[in-house]
N, C-alpha and C. Protein backbone atom coordinates (compact mmCIF):
# COMPACT_ATOMS: atom_id res chain seq x y z
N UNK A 1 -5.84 3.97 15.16
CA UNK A 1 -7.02 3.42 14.51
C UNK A 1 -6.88 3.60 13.00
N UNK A 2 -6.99 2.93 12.18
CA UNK A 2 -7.30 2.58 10.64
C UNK A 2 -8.59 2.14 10.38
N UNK A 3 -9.38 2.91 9.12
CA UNK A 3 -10.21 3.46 8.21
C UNK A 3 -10.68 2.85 7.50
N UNK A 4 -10.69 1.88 6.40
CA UNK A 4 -10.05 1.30 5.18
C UNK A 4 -11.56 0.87 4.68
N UNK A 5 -12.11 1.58 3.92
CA UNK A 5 -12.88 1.26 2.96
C UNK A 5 -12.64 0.97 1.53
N UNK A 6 -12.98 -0.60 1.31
CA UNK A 6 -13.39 -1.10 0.06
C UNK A 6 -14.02 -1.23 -0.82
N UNK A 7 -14.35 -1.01 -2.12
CA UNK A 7 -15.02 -0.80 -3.30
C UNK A 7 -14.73 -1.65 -4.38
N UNK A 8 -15.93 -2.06 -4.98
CA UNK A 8 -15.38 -2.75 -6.17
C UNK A 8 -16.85 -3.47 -6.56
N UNK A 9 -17.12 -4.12 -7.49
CA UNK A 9 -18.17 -4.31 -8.57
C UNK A 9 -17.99 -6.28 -8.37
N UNK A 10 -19.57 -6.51 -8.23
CA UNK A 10 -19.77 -8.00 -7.63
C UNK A 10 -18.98 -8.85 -8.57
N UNK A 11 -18.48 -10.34 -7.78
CA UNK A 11 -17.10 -10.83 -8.55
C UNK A 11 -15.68 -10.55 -8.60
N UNK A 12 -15.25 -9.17 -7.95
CA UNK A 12 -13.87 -8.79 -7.95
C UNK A 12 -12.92 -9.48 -6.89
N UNK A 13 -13.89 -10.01 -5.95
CA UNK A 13 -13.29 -10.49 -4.56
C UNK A 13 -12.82 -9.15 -3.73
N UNK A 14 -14.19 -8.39 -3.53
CA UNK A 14 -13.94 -7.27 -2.33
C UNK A 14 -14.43 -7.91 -1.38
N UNK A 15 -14.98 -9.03 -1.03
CA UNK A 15 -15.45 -9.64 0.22
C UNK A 15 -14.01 -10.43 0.98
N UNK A 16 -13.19 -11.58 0.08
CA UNK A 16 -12.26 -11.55 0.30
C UNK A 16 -10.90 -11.01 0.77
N UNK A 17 -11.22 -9.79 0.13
CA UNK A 17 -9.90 -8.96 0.49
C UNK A 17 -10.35 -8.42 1.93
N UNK A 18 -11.31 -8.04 2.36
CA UNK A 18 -11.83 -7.18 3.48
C UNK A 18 -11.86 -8.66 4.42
N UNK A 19 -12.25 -9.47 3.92
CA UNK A 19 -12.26 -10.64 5.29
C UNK A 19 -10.66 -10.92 5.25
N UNK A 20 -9.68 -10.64 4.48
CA UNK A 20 -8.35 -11.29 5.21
C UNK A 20 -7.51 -10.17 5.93
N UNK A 21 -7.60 -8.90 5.73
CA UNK A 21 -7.72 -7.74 6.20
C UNK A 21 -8.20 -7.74 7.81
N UNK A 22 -9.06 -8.31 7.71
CA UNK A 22 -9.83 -8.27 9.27
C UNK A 22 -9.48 -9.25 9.87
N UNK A 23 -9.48 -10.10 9.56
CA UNK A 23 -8.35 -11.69 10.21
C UNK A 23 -7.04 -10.96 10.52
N UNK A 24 -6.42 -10.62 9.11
CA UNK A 24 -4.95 -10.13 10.33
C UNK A 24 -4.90 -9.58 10.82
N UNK A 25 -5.66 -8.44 11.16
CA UNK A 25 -5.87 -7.17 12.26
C UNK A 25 -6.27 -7.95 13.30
N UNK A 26 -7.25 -9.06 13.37
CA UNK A 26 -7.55 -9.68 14.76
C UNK A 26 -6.11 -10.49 15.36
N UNK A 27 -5.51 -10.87 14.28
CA UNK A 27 -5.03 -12.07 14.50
C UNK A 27 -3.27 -10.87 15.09
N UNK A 28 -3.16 -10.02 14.56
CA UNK A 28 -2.33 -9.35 15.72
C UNK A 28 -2.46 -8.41 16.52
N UNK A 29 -4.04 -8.60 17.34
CA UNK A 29 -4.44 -8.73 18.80
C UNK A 29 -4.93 -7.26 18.26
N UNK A 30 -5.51 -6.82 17.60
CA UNK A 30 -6.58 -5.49 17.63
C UNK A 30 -7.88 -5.40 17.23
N UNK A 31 -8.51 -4.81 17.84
CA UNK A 31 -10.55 -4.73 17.87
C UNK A 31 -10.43 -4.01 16.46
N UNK A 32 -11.52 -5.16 16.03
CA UNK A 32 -11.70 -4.84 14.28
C UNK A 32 -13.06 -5.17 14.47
N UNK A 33 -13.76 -4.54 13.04
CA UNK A 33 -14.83 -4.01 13.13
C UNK A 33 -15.30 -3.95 11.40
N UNK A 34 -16.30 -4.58 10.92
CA UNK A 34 -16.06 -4.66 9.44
C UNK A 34 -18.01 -4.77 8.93
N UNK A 35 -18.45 -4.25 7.82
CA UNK A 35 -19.36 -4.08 7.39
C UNK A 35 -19.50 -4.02 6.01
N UNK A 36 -20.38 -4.86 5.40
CA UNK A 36 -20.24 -5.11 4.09
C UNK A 36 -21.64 -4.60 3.51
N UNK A 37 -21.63 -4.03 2.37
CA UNK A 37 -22.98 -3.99 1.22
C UNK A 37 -22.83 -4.56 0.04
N UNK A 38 -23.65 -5.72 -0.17
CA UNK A 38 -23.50 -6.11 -1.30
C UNK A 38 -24.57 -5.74 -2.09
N UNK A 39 -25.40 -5.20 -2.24
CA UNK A 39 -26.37 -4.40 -3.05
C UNK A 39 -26.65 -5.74 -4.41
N UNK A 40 -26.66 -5.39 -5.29
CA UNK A 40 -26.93 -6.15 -6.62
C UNK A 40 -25.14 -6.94 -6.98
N UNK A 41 -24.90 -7.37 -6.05
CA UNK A 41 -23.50 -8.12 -6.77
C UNK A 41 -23.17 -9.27 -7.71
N UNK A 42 -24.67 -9.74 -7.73
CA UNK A 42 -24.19 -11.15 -8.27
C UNK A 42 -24.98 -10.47 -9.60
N UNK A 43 -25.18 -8.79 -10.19
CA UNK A 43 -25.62 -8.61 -11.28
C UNK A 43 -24.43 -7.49 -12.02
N UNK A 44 -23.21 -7.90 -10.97
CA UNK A 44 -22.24 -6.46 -11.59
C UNK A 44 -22.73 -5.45 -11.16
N UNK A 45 -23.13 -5.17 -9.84
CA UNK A 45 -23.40 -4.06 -8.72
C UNK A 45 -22.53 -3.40 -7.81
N UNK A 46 -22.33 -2.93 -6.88
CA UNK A 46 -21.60 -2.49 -6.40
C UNK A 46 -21.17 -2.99 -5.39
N UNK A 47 -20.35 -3.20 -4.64
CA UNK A 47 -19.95 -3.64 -3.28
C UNK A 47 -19.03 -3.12 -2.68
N UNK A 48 -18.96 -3.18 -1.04
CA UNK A 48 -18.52 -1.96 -0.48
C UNK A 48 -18.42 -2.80 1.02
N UNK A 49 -17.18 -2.15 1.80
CA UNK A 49 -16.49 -3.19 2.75
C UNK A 49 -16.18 -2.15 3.57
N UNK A 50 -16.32 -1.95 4.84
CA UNK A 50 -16.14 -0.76 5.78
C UNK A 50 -14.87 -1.66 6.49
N UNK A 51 -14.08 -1.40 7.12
CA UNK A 51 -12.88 -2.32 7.74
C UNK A 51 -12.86 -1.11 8.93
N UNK A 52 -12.40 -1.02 9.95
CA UNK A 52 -11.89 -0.47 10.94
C UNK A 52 -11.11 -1.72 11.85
N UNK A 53 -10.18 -0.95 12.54
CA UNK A 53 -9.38 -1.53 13.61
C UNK A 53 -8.53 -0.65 14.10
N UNK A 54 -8.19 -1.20 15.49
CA UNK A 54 -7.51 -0.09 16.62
C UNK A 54 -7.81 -0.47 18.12
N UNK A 55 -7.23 -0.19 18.43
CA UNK A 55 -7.13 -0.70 20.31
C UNK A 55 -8.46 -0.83 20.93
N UNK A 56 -9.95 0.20 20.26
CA UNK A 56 -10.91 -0.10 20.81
C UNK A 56 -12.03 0.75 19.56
N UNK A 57 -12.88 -0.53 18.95
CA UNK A 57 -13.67 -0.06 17.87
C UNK A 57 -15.29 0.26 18.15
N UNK A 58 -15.81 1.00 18.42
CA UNK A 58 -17.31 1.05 18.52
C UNK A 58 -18.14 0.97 17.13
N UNK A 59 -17.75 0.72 16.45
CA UNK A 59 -18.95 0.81 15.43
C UNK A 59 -17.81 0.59 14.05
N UNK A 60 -18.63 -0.27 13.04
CA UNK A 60 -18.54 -0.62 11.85
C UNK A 60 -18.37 0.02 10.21
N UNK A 61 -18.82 1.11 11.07
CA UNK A 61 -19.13 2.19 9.52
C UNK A 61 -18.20 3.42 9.60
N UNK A 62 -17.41 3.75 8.21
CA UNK A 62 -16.55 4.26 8.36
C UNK A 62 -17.62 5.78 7.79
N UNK A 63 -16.87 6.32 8.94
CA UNK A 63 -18.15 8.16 8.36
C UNK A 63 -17.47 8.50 6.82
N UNK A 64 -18.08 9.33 6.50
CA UNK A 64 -17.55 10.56 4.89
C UNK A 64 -16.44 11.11 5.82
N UNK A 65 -15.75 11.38 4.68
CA UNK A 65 -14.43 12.20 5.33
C UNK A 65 -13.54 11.46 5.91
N UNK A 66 -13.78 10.51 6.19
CA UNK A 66 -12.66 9.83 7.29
C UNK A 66 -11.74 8.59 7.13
N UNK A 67 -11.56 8.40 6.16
CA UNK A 67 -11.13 6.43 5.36
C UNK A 67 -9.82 6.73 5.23
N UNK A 68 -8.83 6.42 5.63
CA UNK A 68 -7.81 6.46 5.46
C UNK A 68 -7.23 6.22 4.83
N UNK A 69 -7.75 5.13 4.15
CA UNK A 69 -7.61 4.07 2.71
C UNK A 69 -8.73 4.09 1.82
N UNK A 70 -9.07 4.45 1.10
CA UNK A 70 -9.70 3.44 -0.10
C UNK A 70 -8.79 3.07 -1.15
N UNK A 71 -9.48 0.97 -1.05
CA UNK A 71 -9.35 0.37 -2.03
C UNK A 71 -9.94 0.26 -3.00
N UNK A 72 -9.98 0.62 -4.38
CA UNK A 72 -11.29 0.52 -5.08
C UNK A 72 -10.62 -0.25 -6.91
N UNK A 73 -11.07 -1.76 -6.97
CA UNK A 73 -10.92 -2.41 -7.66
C UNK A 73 -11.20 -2.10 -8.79
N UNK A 74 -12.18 -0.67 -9.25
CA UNK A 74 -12.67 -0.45 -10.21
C UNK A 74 -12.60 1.33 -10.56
N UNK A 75 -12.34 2.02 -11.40
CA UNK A 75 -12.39 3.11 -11.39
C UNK A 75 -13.53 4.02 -11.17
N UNK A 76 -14.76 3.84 -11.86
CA UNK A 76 -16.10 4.46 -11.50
C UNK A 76 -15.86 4.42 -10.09
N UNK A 77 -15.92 3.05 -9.44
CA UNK A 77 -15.69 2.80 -7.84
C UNK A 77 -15.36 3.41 -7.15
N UNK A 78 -13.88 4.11 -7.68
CA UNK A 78 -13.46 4.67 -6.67
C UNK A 78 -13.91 6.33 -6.88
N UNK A 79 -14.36 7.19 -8.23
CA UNK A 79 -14.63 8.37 -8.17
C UNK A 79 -15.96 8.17 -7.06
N UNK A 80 -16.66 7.14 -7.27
CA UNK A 80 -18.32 7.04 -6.23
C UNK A 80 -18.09 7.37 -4.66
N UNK A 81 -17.06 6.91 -4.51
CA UNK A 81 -16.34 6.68 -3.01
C UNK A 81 -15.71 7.51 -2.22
N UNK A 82 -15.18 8.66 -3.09
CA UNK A 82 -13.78 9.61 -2.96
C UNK A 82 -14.34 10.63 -1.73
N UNK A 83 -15.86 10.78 -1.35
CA UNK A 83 -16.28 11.94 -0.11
C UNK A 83 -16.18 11.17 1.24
N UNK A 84 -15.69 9.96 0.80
CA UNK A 84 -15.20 9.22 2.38
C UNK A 84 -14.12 9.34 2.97
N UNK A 85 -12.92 9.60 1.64
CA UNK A 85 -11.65 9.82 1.97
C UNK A 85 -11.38 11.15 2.99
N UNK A 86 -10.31 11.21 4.11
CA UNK A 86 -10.13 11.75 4.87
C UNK A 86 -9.36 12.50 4.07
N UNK A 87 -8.93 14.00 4.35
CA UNK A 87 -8.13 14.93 3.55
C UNK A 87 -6.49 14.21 3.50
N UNK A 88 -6.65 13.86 4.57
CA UNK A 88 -5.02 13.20 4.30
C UNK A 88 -4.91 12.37 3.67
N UNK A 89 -6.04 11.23 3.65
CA UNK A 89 -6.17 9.48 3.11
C UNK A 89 -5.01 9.17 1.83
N UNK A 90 -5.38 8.03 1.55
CA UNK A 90 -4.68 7.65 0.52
C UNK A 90 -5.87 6.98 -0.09
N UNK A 91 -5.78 7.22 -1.96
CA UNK A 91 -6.54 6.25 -2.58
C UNK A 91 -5.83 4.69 -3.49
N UNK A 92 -5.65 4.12 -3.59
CA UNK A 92 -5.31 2.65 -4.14
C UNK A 92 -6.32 2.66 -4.96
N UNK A 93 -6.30 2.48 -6.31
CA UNK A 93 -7.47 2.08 -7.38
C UNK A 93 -6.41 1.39 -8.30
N UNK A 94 -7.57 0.57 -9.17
CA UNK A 94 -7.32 -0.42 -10.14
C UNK A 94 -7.91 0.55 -11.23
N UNK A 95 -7.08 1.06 -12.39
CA UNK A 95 -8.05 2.07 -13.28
C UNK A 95 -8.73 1.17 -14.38
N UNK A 96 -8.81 0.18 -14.36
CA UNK A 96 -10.04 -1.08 -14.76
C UNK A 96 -11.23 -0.02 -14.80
N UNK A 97 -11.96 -0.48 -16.08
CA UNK A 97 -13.35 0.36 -16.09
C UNK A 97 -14.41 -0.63 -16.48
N UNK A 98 -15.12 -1.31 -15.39
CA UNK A 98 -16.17 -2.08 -15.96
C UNK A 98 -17.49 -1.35 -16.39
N UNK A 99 -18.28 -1.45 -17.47
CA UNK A 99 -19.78 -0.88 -17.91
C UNK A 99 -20.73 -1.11 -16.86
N UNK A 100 -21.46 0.12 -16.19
CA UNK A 100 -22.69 -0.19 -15.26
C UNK A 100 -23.54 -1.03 -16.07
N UNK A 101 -24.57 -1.57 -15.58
CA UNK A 101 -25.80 -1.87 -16.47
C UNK A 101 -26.15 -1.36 -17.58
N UNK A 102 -26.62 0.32 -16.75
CA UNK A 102 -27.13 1.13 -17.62
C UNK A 102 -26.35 1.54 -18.74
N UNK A 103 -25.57 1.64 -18.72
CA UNK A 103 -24.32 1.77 -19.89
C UNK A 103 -24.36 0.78 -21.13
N UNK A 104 -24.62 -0.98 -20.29
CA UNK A 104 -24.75 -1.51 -21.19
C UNK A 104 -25.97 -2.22 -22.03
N UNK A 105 -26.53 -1.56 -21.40
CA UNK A 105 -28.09 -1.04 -21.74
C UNK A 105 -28.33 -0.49 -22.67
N UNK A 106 -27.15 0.67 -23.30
CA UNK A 106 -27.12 1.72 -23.78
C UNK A 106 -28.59 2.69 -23.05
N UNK A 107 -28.42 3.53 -22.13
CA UNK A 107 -29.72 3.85 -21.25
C UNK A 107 -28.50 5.31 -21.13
N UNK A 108 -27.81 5.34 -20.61
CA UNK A 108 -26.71 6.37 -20.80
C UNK A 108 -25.20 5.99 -21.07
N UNK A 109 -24.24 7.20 -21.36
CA UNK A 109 -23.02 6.91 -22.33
C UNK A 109 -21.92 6.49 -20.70
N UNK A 110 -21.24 6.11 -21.25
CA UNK A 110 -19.65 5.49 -20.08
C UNK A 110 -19.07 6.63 -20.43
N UNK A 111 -18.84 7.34 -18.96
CA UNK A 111 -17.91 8.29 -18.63
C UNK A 111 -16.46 8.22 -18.92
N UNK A 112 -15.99 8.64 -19.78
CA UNK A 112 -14.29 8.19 -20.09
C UNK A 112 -14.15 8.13 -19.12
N UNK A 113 -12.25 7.19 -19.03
CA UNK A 113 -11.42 6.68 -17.83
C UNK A 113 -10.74 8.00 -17.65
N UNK A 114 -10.29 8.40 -19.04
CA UNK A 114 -9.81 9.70 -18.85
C UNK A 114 -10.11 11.10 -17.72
N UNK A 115 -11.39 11.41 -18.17
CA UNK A 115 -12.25 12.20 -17.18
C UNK A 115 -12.16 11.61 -15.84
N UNK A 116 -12.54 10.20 -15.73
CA UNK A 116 -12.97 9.78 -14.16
C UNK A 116 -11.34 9.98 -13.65
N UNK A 117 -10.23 9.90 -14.32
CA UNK A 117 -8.56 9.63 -13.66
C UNK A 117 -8.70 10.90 -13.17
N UNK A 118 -9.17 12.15 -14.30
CA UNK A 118 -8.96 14.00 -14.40
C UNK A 118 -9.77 14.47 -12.91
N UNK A 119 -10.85 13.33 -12.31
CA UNK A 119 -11.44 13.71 -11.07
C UNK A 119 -10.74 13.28 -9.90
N UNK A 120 -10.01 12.16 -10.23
CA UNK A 120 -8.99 11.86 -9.24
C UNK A 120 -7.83 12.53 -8.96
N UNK A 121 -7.46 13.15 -10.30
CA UNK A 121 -6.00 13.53 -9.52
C UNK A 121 -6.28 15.23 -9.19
N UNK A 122 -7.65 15.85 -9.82
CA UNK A 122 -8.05 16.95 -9.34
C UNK A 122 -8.27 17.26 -8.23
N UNK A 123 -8.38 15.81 -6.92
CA UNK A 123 -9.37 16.09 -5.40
C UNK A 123 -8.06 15.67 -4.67
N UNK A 124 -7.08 15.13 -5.26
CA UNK A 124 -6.65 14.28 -4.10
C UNK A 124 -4.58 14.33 -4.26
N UNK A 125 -4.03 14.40 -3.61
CA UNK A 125 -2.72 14.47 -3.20
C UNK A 125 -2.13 13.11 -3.07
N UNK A 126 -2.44 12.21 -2.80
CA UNK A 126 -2.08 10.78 -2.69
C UNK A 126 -3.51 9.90 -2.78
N UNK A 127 -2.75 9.51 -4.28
CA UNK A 127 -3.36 8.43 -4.81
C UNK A 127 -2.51 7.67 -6.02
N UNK A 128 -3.02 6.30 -5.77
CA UNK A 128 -1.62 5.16 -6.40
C UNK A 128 -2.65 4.47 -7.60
N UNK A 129 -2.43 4.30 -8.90
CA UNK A 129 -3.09 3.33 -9.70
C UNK A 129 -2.17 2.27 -9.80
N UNK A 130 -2.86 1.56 -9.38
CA UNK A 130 -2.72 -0.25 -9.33
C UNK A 130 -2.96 -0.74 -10.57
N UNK A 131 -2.65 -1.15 -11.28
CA UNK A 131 -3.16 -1.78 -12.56
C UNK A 131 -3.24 -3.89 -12.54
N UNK A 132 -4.24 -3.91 -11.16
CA UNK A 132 -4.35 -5.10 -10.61
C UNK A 132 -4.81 -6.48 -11.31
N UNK A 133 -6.01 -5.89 -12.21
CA UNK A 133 -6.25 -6.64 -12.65
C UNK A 133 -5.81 -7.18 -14.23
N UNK A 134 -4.74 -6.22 -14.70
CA UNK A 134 -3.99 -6.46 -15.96
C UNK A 134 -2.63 -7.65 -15.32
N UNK A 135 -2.11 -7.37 -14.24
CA UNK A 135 -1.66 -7.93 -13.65
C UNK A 135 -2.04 -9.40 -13.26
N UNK A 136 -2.91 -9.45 -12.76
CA UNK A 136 -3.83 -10.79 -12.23
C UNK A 136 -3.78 -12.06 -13.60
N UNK A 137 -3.91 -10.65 -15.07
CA UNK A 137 -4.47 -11.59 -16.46
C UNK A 137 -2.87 -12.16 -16.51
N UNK A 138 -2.18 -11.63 -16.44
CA UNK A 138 -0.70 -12.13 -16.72
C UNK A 138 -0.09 -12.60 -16.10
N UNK A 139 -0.71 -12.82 -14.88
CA UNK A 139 -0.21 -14.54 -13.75
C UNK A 139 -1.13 -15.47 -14.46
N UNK A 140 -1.99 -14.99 -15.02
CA UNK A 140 -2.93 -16.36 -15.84
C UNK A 140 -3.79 -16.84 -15.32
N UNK A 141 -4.54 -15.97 -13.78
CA UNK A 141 -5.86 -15.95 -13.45
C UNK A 141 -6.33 -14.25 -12.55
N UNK A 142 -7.40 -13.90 -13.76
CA UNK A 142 -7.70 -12.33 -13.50
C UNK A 142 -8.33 -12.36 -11.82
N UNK A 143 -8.74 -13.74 -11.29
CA UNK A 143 -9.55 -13.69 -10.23
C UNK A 143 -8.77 -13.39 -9.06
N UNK A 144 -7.67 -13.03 -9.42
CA UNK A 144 -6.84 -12.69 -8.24
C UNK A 144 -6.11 -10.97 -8.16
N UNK A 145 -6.74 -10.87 -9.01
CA UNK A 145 -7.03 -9.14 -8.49
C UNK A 145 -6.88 -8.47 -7.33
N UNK A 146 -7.83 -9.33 -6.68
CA UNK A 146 -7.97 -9.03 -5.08
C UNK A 146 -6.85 -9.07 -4.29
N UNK A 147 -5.79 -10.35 -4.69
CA UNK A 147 -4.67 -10.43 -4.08
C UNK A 147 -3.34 -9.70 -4.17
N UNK A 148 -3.81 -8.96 -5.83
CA UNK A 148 -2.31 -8.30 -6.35
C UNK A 148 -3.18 -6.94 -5.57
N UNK A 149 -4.32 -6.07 -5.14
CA UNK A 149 -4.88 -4.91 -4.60
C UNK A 149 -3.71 -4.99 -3.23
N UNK A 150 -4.24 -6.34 -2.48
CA UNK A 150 -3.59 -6.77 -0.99
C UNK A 150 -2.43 -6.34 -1.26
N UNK A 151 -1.38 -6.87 -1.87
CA UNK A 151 -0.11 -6.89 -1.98
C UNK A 151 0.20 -5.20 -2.24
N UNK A 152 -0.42 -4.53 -2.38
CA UNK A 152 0.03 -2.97 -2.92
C UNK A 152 -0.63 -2.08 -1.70
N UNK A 153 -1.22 -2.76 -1.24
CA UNK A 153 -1.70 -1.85 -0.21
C UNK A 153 -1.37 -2.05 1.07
N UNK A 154 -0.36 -3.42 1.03
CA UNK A 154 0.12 -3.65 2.81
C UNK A 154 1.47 -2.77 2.55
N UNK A 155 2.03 -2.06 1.60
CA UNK A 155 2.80 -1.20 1.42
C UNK A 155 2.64 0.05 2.65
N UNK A 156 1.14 -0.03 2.91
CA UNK A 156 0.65 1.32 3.59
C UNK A 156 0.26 0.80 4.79
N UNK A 157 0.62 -0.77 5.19
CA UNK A 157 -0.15 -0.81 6.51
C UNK A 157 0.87 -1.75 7.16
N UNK A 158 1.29 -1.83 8.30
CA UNK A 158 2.15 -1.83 9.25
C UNK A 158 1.96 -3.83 9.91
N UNK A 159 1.29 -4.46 8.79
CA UNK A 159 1.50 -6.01 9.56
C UNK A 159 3.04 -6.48 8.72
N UNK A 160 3.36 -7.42 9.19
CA UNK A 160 4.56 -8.15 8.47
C UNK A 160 3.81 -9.21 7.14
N UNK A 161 4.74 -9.33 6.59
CA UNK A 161 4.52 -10.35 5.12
C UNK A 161 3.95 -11.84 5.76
N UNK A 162 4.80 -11.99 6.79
CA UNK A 162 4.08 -13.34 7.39
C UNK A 162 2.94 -13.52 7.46
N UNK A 163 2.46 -12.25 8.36
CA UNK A 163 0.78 -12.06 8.88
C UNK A 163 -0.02 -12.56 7.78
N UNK A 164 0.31 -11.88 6.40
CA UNK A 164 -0.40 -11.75 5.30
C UNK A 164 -0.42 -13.21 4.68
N UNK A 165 0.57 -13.80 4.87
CA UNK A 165 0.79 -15.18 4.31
C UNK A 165 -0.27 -16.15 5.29
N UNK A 166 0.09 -16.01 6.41
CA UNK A 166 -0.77 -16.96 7.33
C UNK A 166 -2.10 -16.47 7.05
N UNK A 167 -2.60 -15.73 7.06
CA UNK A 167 -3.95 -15.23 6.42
C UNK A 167 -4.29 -15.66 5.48
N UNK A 168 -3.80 -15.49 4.51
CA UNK A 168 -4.24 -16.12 3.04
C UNK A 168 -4.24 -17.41 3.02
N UNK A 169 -3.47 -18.51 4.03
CA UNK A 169 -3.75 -19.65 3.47
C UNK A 169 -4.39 -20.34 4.67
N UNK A 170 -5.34 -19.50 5.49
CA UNK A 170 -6.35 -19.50 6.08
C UNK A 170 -7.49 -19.89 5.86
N UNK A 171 -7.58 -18.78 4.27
CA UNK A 171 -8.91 -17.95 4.30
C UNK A 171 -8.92 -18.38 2.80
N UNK A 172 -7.95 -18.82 1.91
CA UNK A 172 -8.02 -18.93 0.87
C UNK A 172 -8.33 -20.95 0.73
N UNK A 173 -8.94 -21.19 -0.25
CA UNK A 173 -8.91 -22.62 -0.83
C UNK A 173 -7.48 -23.42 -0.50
N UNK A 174 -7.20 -24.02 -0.30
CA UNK A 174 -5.95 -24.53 -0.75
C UNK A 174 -5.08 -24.55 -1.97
N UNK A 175 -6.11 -25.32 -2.90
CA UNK A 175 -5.33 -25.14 -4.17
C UNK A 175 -5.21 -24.04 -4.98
N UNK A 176 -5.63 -22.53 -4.31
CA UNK A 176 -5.42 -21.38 -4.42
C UNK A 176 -4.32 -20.43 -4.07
N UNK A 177 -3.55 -21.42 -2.91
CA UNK A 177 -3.36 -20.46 -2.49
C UNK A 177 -2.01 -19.75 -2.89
N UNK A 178 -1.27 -20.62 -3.38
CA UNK A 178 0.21 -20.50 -3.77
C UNK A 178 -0.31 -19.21 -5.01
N UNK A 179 -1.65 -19.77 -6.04
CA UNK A 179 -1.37 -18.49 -6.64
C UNK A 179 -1.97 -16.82 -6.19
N UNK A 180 -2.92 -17.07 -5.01
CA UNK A 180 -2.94 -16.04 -3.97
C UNK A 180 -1.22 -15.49 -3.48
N UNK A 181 -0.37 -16.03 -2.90
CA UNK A 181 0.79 -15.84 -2.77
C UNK A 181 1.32 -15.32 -3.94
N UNK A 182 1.40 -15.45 -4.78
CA UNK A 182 2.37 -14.81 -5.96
C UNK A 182 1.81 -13.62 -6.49
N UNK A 183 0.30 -13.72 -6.56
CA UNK A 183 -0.45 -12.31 -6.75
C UNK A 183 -0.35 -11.13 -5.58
N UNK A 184 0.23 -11.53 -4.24
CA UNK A 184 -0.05 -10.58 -3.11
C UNK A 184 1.39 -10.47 -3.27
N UNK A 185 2.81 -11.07 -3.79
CA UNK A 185 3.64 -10.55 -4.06
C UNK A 185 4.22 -9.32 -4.77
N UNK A 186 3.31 -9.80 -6.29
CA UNK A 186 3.51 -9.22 -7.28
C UNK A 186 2.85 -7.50 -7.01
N UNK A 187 1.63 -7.72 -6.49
CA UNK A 187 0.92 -5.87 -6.19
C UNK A 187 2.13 -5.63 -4.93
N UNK A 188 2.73 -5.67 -4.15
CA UNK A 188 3.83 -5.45 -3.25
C UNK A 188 4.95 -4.68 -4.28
N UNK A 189 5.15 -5.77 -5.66
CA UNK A 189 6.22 -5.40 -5.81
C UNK A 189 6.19 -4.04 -6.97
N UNK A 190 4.60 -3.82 -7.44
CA UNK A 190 3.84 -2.83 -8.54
C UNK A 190 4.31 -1.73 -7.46
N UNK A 191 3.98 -1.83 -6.54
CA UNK A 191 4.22 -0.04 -5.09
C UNK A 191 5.19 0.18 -5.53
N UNK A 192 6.48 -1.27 -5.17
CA UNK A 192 8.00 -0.65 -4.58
C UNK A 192 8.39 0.17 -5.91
N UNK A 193 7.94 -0.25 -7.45
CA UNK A 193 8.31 0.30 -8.48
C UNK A 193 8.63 1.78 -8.48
C-alpha cells in the first residue's frame, strides 16, 4: 500500500498531478482511493490531495504519521504538511516560496526559505528539493510544474514510463501534451542527477 499526499497553493496543478497518479494506479489493476481539499484555491489557498492505493483501500484519508510521500509544490506547503509524513517517508518539495495572503497584506512578515529549508532538514532523513517550477520557466511554460514534480517522483514509485505516458495523454489537453511529456522527463532526469 502507498500513502502519497499532495500539497501545493491553488493554480499549481495539484489536482492534476493527483488525478494522473490515481489513473495509473487504477489503470495497473490496484484499489485507489483519493481525496481532495481545495479550501480557498482560486484565491492562492491551499490545496491538498490524499492518494492511496494497494490491493485493498478502505478509506481516502491519509492519517498524520503515515504518507509515504509528500509532494509539496510549494515550500511553506510542505513545512504545513511534514506531521503526516511517516518516520520513514520521503519528502519531494519544490523550494518555490509563494506569499500567503496575509503576508501580502503585510498583516504578518514571510518566514525565510532559509528557516522553512532549516525545519526540513532538521525533522527529516529523506527529503529531495525539486526546483520544479524554475524548471517548468525554462521549458517556457511555468504551468507545468506539476509535470516536472511527476517526473521526480515516479523515481520513487514502481509504474513504468509508459504507464505515465499513457496517462498523461489521457488526462492532459492534447495540445499539451507533448509539453507535459518533456516536463515529466525533465523532473525524472533533476532525481537521476
Amino acid at each position: 500500500m502507498v500513502n502519497l499526499l499532495v500539497c501545493g497553493v491553488g493554480g499549481q496543478g495539484v489536482l492534476l498531478f493527483s488525478d494522473i497518479l490515481a489513473q495509473l494506479a487504477l489503470t495497473a489493476g490496484l484499489d485507489v482511493k483519493k481525496s481532495e481539499v481545495h479550501g480557498m484555491a482560486q484565491r492562492g489557498g491551499s490545496v491538498t490531495s490524499h492518494i492511496r492505493w494497494g490491493e485493498k483501500i478502505h478509506s481516502p484519508l491519509i492519517e498524520e504519521g503515515t504518507a509515504d510521500i509528500i509532494v509539496a509544490f510549494e515550500l511553506l506547503e510542505a513545512v504545513r504538511y511534514l506531521h503526516f509524513l511517516a518516520p520513514a517517508g520521503w519528502l519531494i518539495y519544490d523550494p518555490l516560496t509563494i506569499a500567503p495572503l496575509p503576508v501580502q497584506l503585510g498583516l504578518v512578515e514571510q518566514i525565510a526559505s532559509e528557516e522553512l529549508e532549516k525545519r526540513i532538514q532538521n525533522r527529516l532523513k529523506k527529503s529531495l528539493a525539486v526546483r520544479a517550477f524554475d524548471t517548468a520557466r525554462t521549458l517556457g511554460n511555468p504551468r507545468v510544474q506539476n509535470t516536472v514534480m511527476l517526473g521526480a517522483v515516479s523515481r520513487l514509485l514502481e509504474f513504468p514510463d509508459d504507464l505515465y505516458y499513457q496517462t498523461i495523454k489521457q488526462l492532459v489537453k492534447p495540445q499539451f501534451v507533448e509539453a507535459n511529456i518533456l516536463a515529466f522527463r525533465r523532473g525524472q532526469e533533476l532525481v537521476s542527477k
